[in-house]
PDB file of N, CA and C in Angstrom:
ATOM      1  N   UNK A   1     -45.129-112.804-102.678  1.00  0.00           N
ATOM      2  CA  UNK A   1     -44.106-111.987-103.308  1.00  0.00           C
ATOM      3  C   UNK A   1     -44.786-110.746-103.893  1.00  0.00           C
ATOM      4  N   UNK A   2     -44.478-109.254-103.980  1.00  0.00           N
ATOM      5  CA  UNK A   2     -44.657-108.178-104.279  1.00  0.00           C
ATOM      6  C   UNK A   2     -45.114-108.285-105.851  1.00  0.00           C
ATOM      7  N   UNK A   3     -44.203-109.103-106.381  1.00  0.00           N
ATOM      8  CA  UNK A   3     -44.911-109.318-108.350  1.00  0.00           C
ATOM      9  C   UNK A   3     -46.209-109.822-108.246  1.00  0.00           C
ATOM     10  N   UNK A   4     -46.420-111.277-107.117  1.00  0.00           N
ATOM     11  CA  UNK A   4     -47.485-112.002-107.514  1.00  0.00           C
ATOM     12  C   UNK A   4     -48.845-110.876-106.903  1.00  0.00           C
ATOM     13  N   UNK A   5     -48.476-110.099-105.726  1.00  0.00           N
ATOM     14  CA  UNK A   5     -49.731-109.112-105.845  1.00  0.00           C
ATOM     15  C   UNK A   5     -49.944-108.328-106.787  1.00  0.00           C
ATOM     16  N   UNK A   6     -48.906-107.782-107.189  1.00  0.00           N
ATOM     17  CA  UNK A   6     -49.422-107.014-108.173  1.00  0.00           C
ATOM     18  C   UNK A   6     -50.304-107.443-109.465  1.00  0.00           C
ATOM     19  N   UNK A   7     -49.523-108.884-109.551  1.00  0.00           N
ATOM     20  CA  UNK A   7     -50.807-109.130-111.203  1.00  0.00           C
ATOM     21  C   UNK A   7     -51.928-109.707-111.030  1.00  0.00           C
ATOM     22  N   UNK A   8     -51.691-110.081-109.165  1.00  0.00           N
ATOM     23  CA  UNK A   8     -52.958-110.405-108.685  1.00  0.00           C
ATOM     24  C   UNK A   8     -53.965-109.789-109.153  1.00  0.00           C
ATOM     25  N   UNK A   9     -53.655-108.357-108.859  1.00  0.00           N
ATOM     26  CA  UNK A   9     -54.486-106.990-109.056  1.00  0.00           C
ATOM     27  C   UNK A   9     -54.822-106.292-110.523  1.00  0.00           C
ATOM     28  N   UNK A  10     -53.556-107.029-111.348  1.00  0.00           N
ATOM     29  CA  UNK A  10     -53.661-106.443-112.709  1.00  0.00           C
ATOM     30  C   UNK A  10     -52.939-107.212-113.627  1.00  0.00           C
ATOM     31  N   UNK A  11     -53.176-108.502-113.810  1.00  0.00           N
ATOM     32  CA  UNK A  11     -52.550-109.361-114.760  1.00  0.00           C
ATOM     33  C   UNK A  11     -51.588-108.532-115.948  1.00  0.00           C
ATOM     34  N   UNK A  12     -51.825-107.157-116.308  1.00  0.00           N
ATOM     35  CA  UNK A  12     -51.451-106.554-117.411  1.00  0.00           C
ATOM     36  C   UNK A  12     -49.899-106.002-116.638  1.00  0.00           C
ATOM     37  N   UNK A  13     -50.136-105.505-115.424  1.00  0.00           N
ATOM     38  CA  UNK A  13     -49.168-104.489-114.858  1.00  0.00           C
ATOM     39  C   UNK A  13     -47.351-105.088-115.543  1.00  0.00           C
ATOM     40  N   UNK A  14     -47.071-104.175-115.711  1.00  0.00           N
ATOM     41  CA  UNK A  14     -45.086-104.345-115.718  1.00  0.00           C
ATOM     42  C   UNK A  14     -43.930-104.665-114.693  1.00  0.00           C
ATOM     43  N   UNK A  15     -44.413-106.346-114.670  1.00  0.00           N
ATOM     44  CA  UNK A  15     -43.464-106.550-113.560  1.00  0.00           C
ATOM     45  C   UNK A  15     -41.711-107.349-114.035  1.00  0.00           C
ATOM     46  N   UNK A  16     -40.922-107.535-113.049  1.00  0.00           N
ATOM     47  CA  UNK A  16     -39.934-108.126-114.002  1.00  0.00           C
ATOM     48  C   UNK A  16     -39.934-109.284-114.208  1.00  0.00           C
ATOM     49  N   UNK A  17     -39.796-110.493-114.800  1.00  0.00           N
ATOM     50  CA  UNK A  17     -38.964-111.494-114.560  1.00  0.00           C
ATOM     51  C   UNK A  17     -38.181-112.352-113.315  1.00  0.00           C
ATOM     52  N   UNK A  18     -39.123-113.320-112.900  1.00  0.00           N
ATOM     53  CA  UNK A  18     -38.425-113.924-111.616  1.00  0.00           C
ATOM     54  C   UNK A  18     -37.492-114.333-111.742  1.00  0.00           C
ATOM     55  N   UNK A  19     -36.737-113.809-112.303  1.00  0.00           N
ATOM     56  CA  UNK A  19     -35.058-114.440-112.865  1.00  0.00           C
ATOM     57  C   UNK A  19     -34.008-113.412-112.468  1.00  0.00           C
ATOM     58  N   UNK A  20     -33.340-113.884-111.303  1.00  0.00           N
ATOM     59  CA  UNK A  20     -32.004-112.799-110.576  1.00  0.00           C
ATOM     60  C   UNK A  20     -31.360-112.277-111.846  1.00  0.00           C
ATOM     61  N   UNK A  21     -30.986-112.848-112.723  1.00  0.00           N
ATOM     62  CA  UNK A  21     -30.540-112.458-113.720  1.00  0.00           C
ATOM     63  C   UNK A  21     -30.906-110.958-115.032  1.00  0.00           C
ATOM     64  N   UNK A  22     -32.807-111.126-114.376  1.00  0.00           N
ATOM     65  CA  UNK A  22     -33.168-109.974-114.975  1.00  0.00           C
ATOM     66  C   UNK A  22     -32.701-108.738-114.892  1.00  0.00           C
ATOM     67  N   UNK A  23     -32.668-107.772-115.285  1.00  0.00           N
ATOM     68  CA  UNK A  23     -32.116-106.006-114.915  1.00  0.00           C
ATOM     69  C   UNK A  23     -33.121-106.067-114.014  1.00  0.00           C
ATOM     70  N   UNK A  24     -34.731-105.873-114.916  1.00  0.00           N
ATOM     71  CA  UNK A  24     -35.436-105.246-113.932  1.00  0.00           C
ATOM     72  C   UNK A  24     -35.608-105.558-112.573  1.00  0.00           C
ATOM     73  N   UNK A  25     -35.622-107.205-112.315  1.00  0.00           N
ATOM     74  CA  UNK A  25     -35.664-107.431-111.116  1.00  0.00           C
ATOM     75  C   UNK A  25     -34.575-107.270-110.462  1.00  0.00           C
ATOM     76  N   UNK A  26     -33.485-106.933-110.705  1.00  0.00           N
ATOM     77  CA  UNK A  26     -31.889-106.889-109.845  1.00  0.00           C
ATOM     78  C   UNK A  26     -32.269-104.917-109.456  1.00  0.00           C
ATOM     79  N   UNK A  27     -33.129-104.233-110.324  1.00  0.00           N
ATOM     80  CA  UNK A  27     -33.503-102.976-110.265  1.00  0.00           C
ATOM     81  C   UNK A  27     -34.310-103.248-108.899  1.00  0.00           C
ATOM     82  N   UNK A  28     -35.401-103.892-109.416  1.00  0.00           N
ATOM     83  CA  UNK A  28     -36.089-104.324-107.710  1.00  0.00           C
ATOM     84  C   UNK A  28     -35.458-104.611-106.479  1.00  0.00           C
ATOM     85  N   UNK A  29     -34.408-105.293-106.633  1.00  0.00           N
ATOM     86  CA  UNK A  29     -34.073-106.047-105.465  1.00  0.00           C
ATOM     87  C   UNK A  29     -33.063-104.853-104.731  1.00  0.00           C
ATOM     88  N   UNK A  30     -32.510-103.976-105.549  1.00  0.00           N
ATOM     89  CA  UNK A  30     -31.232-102.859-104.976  1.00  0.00           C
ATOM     90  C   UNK A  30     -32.753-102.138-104.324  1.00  0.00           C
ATOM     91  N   UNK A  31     -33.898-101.625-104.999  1.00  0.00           N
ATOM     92  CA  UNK A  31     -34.739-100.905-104.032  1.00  0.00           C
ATOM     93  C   UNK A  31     -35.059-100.919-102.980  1.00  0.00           C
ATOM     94  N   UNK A  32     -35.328-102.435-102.884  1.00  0.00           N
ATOM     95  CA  UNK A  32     -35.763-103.321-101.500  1.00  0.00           C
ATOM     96  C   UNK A  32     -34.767-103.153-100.631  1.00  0.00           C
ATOM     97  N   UNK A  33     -33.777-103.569-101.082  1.00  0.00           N
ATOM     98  CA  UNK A  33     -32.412-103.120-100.384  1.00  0.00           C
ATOM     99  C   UNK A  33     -32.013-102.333 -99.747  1.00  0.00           C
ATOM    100  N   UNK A  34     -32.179-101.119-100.677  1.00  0.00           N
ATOM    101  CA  UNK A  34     -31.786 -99.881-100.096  1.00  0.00           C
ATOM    102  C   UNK A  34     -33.186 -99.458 -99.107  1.00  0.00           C
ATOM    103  N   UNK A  35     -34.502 -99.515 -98.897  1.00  0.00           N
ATOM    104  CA  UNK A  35     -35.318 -99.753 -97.874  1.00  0.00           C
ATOM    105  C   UNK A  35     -35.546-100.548 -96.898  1.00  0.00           C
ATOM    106  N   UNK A  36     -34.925-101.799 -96.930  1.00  0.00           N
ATOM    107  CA  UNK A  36     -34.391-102.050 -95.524  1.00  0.00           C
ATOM    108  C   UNK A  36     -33.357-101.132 -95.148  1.00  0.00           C
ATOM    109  N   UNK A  37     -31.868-100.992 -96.122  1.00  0.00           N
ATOM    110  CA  UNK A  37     -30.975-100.619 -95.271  1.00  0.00           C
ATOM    111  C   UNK A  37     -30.603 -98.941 -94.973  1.00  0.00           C
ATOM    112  N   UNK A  38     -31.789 -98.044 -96.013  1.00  0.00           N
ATOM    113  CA  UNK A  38     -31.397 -96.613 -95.737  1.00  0.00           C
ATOM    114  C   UNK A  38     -32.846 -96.014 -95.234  1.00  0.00           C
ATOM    115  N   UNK A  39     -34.421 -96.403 -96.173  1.00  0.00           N
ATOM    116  CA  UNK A  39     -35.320 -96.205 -95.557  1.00  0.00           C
ATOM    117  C   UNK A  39     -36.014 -95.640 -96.418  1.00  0.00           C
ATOM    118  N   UNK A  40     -36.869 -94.555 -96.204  1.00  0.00           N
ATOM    119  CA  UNK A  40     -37.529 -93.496 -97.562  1.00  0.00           C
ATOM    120  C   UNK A  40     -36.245 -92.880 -98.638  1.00  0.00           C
ATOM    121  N   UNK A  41     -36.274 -92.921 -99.688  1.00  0.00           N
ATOM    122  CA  UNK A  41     -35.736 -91.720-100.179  1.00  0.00           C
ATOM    123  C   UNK A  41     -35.272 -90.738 -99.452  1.00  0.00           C
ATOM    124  N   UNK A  42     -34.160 -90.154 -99.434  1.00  0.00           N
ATOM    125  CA  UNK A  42     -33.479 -89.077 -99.224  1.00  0.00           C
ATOM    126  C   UNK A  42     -32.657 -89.501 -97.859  1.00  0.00           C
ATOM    127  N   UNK A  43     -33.085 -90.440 -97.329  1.00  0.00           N
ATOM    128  CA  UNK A  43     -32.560 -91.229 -95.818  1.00  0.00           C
ATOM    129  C   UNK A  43     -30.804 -91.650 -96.402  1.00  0.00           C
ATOM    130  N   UNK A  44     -30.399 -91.556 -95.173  1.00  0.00           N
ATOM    131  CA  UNK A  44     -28.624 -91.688 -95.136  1.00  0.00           C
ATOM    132  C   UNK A  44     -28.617 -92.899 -94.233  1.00  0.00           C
ATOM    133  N   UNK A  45     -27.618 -93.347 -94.160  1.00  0.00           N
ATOM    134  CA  UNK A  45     -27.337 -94.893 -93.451  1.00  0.00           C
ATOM    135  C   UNK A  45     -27.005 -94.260 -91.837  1.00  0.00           C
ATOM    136  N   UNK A  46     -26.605 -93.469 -91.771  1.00  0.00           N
ATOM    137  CA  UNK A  46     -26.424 -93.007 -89.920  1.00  0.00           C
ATOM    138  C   UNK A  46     -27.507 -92.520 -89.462  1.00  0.00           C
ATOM    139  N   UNK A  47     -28.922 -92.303 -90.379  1.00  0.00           N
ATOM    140  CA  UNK A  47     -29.980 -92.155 -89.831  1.00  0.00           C
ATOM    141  C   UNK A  47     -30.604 -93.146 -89.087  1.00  0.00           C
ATOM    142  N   UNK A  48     -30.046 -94.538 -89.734  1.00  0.00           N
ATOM    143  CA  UNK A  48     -31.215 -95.710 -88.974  1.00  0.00           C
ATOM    144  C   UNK A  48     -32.661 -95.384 -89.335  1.00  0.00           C
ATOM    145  N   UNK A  49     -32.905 -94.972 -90.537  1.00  0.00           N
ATOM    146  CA  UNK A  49     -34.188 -95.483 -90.999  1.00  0.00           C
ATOM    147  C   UNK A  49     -35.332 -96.305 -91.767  1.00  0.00           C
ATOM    148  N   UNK A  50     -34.343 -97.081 -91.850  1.00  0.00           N
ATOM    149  CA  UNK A  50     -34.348 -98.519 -92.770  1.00  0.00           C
ATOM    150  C   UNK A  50     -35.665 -98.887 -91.889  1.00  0.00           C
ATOM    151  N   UNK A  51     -36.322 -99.973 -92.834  1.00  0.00           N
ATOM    152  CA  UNK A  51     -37.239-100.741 -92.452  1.00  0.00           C
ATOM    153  C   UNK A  51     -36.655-102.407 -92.140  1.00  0.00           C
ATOM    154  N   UNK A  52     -37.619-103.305 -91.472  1.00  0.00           N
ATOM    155  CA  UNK A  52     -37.090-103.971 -91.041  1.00  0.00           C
ATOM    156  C   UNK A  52     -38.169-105.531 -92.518  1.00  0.00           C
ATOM    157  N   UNK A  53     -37.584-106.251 -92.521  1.00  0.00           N
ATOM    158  CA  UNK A  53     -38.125-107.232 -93.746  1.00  0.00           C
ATOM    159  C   UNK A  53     -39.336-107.301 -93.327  1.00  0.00           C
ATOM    160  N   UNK A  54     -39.635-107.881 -92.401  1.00  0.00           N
ATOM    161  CA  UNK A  54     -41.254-107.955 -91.807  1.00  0.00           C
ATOM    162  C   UNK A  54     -42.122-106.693 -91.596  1.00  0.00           C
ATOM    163  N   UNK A  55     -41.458-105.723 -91.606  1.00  0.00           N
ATOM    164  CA  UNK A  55     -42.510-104.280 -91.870  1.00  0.00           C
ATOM    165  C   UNK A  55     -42.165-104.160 -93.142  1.00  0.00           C
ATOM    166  N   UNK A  56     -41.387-104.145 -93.993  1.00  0.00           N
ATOM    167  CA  UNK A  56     -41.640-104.106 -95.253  1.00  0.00           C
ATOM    168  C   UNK A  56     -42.675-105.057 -96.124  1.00  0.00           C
ATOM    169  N   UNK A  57     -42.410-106.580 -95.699  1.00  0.00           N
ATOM    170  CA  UNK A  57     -44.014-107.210 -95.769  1.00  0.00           C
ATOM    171  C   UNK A  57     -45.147-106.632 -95.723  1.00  0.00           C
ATOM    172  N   UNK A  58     -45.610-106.103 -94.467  1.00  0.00           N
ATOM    173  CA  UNK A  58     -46.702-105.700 -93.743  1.00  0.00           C
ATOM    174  C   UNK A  58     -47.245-104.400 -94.509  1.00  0.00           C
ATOM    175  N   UNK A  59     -46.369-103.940 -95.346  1.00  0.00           N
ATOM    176  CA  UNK A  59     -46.579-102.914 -96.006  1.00  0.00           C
ATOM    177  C   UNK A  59     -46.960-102.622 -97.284  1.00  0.00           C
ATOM    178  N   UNK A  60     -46.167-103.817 -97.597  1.00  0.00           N
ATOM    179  CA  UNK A  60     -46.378-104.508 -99.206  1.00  0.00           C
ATOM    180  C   UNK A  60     -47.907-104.978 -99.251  1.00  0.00           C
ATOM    181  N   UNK A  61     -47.982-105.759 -98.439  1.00  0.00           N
ATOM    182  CA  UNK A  61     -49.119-106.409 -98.329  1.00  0.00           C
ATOM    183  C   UNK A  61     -50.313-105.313 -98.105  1.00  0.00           C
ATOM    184  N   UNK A  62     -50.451-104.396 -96.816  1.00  0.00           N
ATOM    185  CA  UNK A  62     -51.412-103.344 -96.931  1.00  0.00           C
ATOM    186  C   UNK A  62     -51.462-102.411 -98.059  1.00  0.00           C
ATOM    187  N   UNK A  63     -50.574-102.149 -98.902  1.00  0.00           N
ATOM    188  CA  UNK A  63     -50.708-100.958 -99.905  1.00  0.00           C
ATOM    189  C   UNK A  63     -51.731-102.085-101.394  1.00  0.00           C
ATOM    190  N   UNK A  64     -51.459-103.050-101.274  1.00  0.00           N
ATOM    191  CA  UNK A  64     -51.290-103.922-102.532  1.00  0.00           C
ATOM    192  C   UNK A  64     -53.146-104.682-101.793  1.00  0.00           C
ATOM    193  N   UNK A  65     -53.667-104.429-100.915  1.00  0.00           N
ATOM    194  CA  UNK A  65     -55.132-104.242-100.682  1.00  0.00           C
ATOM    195  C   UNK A  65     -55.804-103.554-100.564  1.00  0.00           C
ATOM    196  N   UNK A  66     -54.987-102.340-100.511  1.00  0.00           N
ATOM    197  CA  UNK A  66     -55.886-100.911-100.534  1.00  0.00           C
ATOM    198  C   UNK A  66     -56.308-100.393-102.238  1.00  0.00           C
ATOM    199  N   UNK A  67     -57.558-100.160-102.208  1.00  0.00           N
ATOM    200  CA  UNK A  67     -58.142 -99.716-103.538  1.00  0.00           C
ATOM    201  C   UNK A  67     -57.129 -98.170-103.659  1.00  0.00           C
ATOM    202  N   UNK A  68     -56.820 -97.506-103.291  1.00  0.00           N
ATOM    203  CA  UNK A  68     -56.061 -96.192-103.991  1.00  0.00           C
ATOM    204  C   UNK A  68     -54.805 -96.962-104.328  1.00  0.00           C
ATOM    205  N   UNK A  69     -54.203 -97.349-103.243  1.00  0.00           N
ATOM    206  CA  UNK A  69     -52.521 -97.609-103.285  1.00  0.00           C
ATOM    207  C   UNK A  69     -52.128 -98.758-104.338  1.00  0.00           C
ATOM    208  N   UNK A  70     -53.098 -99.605-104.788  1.00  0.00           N
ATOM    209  CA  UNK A  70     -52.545-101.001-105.005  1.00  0.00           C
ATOM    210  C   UNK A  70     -52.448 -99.793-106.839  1.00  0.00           C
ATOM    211  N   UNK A  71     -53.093 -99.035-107.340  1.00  0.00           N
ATOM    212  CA  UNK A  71     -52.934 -98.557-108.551  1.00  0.00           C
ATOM    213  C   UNK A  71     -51.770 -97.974-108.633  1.00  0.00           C
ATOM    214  N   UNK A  72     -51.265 -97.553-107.829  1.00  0.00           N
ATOM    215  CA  UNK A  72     -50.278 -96.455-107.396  1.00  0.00           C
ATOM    216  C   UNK A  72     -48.958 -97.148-107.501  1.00  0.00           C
ATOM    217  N   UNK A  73     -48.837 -98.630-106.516  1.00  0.00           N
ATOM    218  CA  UNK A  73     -47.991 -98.983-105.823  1.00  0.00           C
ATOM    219  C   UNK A  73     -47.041 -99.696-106.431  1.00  0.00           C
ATOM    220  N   UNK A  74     -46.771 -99.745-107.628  1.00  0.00           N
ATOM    221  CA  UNK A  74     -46.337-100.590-109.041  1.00  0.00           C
ATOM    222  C   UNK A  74     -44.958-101.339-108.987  1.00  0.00           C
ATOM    223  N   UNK A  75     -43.700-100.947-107.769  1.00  0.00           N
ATOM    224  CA  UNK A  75     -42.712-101.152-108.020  1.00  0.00           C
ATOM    225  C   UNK A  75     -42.092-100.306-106.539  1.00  0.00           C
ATOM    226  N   UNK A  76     -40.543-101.568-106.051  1.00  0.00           N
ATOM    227  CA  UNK A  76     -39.961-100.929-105.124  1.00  0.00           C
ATOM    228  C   UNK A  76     -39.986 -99.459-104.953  1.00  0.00           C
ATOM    229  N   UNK A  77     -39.325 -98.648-106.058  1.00  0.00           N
ATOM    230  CA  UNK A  77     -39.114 -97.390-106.302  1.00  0.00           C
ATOM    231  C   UNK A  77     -39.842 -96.751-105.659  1.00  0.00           C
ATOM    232  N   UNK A  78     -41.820 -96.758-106.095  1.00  0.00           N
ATOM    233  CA  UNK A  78     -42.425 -96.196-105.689  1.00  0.00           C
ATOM    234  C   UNK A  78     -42.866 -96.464-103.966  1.00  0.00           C
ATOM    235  N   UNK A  79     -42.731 -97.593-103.732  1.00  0.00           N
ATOM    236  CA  UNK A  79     -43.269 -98.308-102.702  1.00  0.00           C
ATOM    237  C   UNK A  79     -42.305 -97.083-101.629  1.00  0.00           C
ATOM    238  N   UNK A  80     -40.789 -97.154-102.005  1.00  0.00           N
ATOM    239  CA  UNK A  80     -39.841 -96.530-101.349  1.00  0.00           C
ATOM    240  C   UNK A  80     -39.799 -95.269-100.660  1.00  0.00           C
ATOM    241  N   UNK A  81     -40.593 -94.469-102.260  1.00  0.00           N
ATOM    242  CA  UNK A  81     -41.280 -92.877-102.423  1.00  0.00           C
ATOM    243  C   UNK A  81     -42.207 -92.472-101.826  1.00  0.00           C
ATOM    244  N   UNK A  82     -43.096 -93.828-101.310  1.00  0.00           N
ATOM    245  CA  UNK A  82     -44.503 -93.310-101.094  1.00  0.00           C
ATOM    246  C   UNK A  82     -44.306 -93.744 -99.104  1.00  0.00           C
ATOM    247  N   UNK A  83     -43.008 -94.575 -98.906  1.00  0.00           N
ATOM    248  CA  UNK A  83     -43.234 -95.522 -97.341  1.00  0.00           C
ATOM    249  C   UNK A  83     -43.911 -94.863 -96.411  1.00  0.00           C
ATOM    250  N   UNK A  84     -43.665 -93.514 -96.480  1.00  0.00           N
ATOM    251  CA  UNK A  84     -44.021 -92.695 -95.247  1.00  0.00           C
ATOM    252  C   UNK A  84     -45.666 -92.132 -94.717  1.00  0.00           C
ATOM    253  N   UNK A  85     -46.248 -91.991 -96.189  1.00  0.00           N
ATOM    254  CA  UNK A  85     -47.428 -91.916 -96.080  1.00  0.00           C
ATOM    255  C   UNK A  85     -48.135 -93.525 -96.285  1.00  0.00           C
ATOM    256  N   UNK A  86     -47.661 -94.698 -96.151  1.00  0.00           N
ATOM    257  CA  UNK A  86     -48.275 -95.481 -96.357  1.00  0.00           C
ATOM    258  C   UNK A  86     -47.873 -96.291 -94.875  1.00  0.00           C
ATOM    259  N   UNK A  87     -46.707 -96.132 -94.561  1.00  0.00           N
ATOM    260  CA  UNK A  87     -47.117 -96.268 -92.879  1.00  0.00           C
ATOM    261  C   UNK A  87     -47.794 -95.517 -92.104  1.00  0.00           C
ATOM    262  N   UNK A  88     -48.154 -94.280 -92.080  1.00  0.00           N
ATOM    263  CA  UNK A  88     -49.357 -93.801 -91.758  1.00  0.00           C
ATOM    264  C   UNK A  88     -50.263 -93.760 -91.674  1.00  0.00           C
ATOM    265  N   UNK A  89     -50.277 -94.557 -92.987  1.00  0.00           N
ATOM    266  CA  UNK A  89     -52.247 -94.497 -93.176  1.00  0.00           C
ATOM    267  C   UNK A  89     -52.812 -95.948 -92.929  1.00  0.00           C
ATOM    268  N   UNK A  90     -51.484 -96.772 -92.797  1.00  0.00           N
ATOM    269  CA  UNK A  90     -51.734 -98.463 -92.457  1.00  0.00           C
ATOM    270  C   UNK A  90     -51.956 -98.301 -90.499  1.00  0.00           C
ATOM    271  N   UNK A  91     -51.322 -98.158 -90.610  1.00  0.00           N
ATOM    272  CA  UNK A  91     -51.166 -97.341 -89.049  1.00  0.00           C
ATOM    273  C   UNK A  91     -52.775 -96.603 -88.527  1.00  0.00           C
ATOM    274  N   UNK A  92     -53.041 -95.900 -89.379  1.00  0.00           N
ATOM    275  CA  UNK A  92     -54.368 -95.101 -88.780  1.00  0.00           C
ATOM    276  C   UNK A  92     -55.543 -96.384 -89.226  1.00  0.00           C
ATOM    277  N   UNK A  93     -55.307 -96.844 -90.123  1.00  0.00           N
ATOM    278  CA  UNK A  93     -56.678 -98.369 -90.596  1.00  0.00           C
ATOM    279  C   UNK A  93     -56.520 -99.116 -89.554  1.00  0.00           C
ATOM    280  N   UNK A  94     -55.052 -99.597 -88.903  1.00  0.00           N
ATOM    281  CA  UNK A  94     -55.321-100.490 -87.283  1.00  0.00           C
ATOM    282  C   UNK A  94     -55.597 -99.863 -86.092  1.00  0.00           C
ATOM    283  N   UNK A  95     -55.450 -98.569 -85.978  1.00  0.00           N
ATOM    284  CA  UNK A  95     -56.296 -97.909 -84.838  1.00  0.00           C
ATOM    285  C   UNK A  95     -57.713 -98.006 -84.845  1.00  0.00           C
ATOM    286  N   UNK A  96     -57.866 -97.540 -86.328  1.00  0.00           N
ATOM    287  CA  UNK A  96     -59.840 -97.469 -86.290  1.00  0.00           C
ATOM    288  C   UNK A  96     -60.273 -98.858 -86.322  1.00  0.00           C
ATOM    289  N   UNK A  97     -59.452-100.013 -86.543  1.00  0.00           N
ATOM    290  CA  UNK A  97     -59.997-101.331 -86.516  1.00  0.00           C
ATOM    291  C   UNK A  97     -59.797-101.879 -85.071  1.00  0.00           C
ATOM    292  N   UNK A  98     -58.786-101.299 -83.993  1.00  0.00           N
ATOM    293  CA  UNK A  98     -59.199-101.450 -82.961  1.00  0.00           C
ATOM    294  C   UNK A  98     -59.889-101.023 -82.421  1.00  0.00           C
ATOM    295  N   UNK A  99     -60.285 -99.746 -82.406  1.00  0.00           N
ATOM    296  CA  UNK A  99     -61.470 -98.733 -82.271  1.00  0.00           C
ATOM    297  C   UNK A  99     -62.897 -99.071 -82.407  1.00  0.00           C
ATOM    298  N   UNK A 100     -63.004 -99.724 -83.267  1.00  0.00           N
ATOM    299  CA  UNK A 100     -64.418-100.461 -84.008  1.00  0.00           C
ATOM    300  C   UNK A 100     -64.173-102.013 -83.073  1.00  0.00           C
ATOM    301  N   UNK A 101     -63.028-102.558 -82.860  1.00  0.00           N
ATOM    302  CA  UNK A 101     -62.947-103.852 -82.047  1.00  0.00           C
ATOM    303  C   UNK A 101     -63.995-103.598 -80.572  1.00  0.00           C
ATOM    304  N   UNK A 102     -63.176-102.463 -79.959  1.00  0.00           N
ATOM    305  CA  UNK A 102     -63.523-102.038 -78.858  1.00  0.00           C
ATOM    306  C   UNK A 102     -64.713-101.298 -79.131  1.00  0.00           C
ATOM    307  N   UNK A 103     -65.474-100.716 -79.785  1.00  0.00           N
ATOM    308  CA  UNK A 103     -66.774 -99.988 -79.719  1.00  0.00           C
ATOM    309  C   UNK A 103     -67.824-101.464 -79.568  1.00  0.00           C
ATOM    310  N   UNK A 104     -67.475-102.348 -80.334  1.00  0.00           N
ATOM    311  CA  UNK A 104     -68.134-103.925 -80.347  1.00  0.00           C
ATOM    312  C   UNK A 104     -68.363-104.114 -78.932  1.00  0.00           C
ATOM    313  N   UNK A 105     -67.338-104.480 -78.565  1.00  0.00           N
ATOM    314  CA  UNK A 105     -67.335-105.026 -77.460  1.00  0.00           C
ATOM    315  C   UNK A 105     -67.874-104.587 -75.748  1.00  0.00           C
ATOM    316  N   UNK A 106     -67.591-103.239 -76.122  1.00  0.00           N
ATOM    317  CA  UNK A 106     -68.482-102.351 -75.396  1.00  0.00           C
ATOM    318  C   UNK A 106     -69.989-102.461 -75.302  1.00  0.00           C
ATOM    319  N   UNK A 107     -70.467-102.699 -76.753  1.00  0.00           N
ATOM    320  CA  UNK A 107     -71.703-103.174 -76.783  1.00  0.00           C
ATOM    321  C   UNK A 107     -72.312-104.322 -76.171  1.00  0.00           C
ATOM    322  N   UNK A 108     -71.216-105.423 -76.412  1.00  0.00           N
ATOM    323  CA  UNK A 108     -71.698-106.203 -76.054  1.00  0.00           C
ATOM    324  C   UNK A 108     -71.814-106.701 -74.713  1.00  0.00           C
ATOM    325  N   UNK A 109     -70.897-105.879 -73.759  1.00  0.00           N
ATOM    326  CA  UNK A 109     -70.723-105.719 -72.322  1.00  0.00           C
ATOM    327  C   UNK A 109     -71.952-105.173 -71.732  1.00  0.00           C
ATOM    328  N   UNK A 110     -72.205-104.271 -72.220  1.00  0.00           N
ATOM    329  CA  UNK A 110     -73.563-103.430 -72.187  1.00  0.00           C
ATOM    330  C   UNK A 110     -74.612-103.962 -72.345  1.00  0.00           C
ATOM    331  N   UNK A 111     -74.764-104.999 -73.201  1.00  0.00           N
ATOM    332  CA  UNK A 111     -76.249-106.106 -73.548  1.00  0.00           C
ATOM    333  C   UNK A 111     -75.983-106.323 -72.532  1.00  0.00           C
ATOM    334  N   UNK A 112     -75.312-107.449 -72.073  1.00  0.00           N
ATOM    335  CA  UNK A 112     -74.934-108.485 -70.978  1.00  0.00           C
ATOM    336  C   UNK A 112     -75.413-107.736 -69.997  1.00  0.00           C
ATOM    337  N   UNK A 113     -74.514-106.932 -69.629  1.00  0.00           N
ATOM    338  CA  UNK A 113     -75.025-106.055 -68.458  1.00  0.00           C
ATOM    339  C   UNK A 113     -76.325-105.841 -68.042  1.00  0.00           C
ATOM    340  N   UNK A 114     -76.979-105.165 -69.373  1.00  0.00           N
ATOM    341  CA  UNK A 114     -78.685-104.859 -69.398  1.00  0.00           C
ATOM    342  C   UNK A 114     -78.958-106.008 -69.012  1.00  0.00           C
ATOM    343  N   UNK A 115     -78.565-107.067 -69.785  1.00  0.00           N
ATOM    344  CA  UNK A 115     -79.749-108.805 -69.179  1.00  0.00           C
ATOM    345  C   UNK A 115     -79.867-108.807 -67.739  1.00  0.00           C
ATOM    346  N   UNK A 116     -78.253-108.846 -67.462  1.00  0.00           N
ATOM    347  CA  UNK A 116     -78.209-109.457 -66.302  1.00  0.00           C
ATOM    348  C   UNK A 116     -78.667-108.675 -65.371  1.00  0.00           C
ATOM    349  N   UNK A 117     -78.621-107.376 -65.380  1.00  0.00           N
ATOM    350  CA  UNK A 117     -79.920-106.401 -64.308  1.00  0.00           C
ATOM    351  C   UNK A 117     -81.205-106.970 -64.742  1.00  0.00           C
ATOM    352  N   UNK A 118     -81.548-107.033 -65.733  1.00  0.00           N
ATOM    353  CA  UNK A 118     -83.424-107.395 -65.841  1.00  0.00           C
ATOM    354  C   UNK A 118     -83.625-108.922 -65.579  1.00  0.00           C
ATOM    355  N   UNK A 119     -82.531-109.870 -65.189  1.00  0.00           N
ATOM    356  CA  UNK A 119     -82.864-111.320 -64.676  1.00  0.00           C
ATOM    357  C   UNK A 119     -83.722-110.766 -63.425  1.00  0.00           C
TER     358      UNK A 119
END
């Protein structure tokens, strides 16, 4: 859950109350809401730019391990404010981690290779 990373990260941080009943968390939950169903800030519902629950996960989860973002990332609101540059930059960390997959492996094709000419 988005609270339990956060105090993961900062036992102190201001989160709400796991209680539907809370404001703040019913404040949370319309955010979440409105980012599945409208998208970044300023997004309209005939845009279709909503996120989908499982990329909103995926997102939660990458901002809330990243050393800049997880300080930053405090609450739907912001999470909402910030989606666009933070699918981007989650986005560019799995390219260069496939990138680095494949530079590996290249290498290691290349040992092999070398052996198996010098058998």
């Amino acid at each position: 859950m988005f609270i339990d990373l956060i105090l993961e990260n900062n036992p102190r941080a201001r989160t709400p109350k796991k209680d539907p009943a809370d404001k703040k968390m019913a404040d949370w939950c319309t955010e979440l809401e409105r980012l599945h169903r409208l998208g970044p800030v300023g997004a309209v519902e005939n845009e279709n730019k909503g996120y989908s629950w499982k990329e909103i996960w995926n997102i939660i989860n990458f901002c809330q391990q990243d050393d800049f973002w997880k300080t930053n990332i405090l609450s739907p609101g912001k999470l909402r404010k910030q989606i666009i540059k933070l699918e981007n930059k989650m986005k560019r960390a799995e390219n260069f981690k496939k990138d680095e997959e494949i530079s590996i492996l290249q290498a290691v094709y290349a040992g092999a290779k070398k052996e198996e000419e010098g058998s």
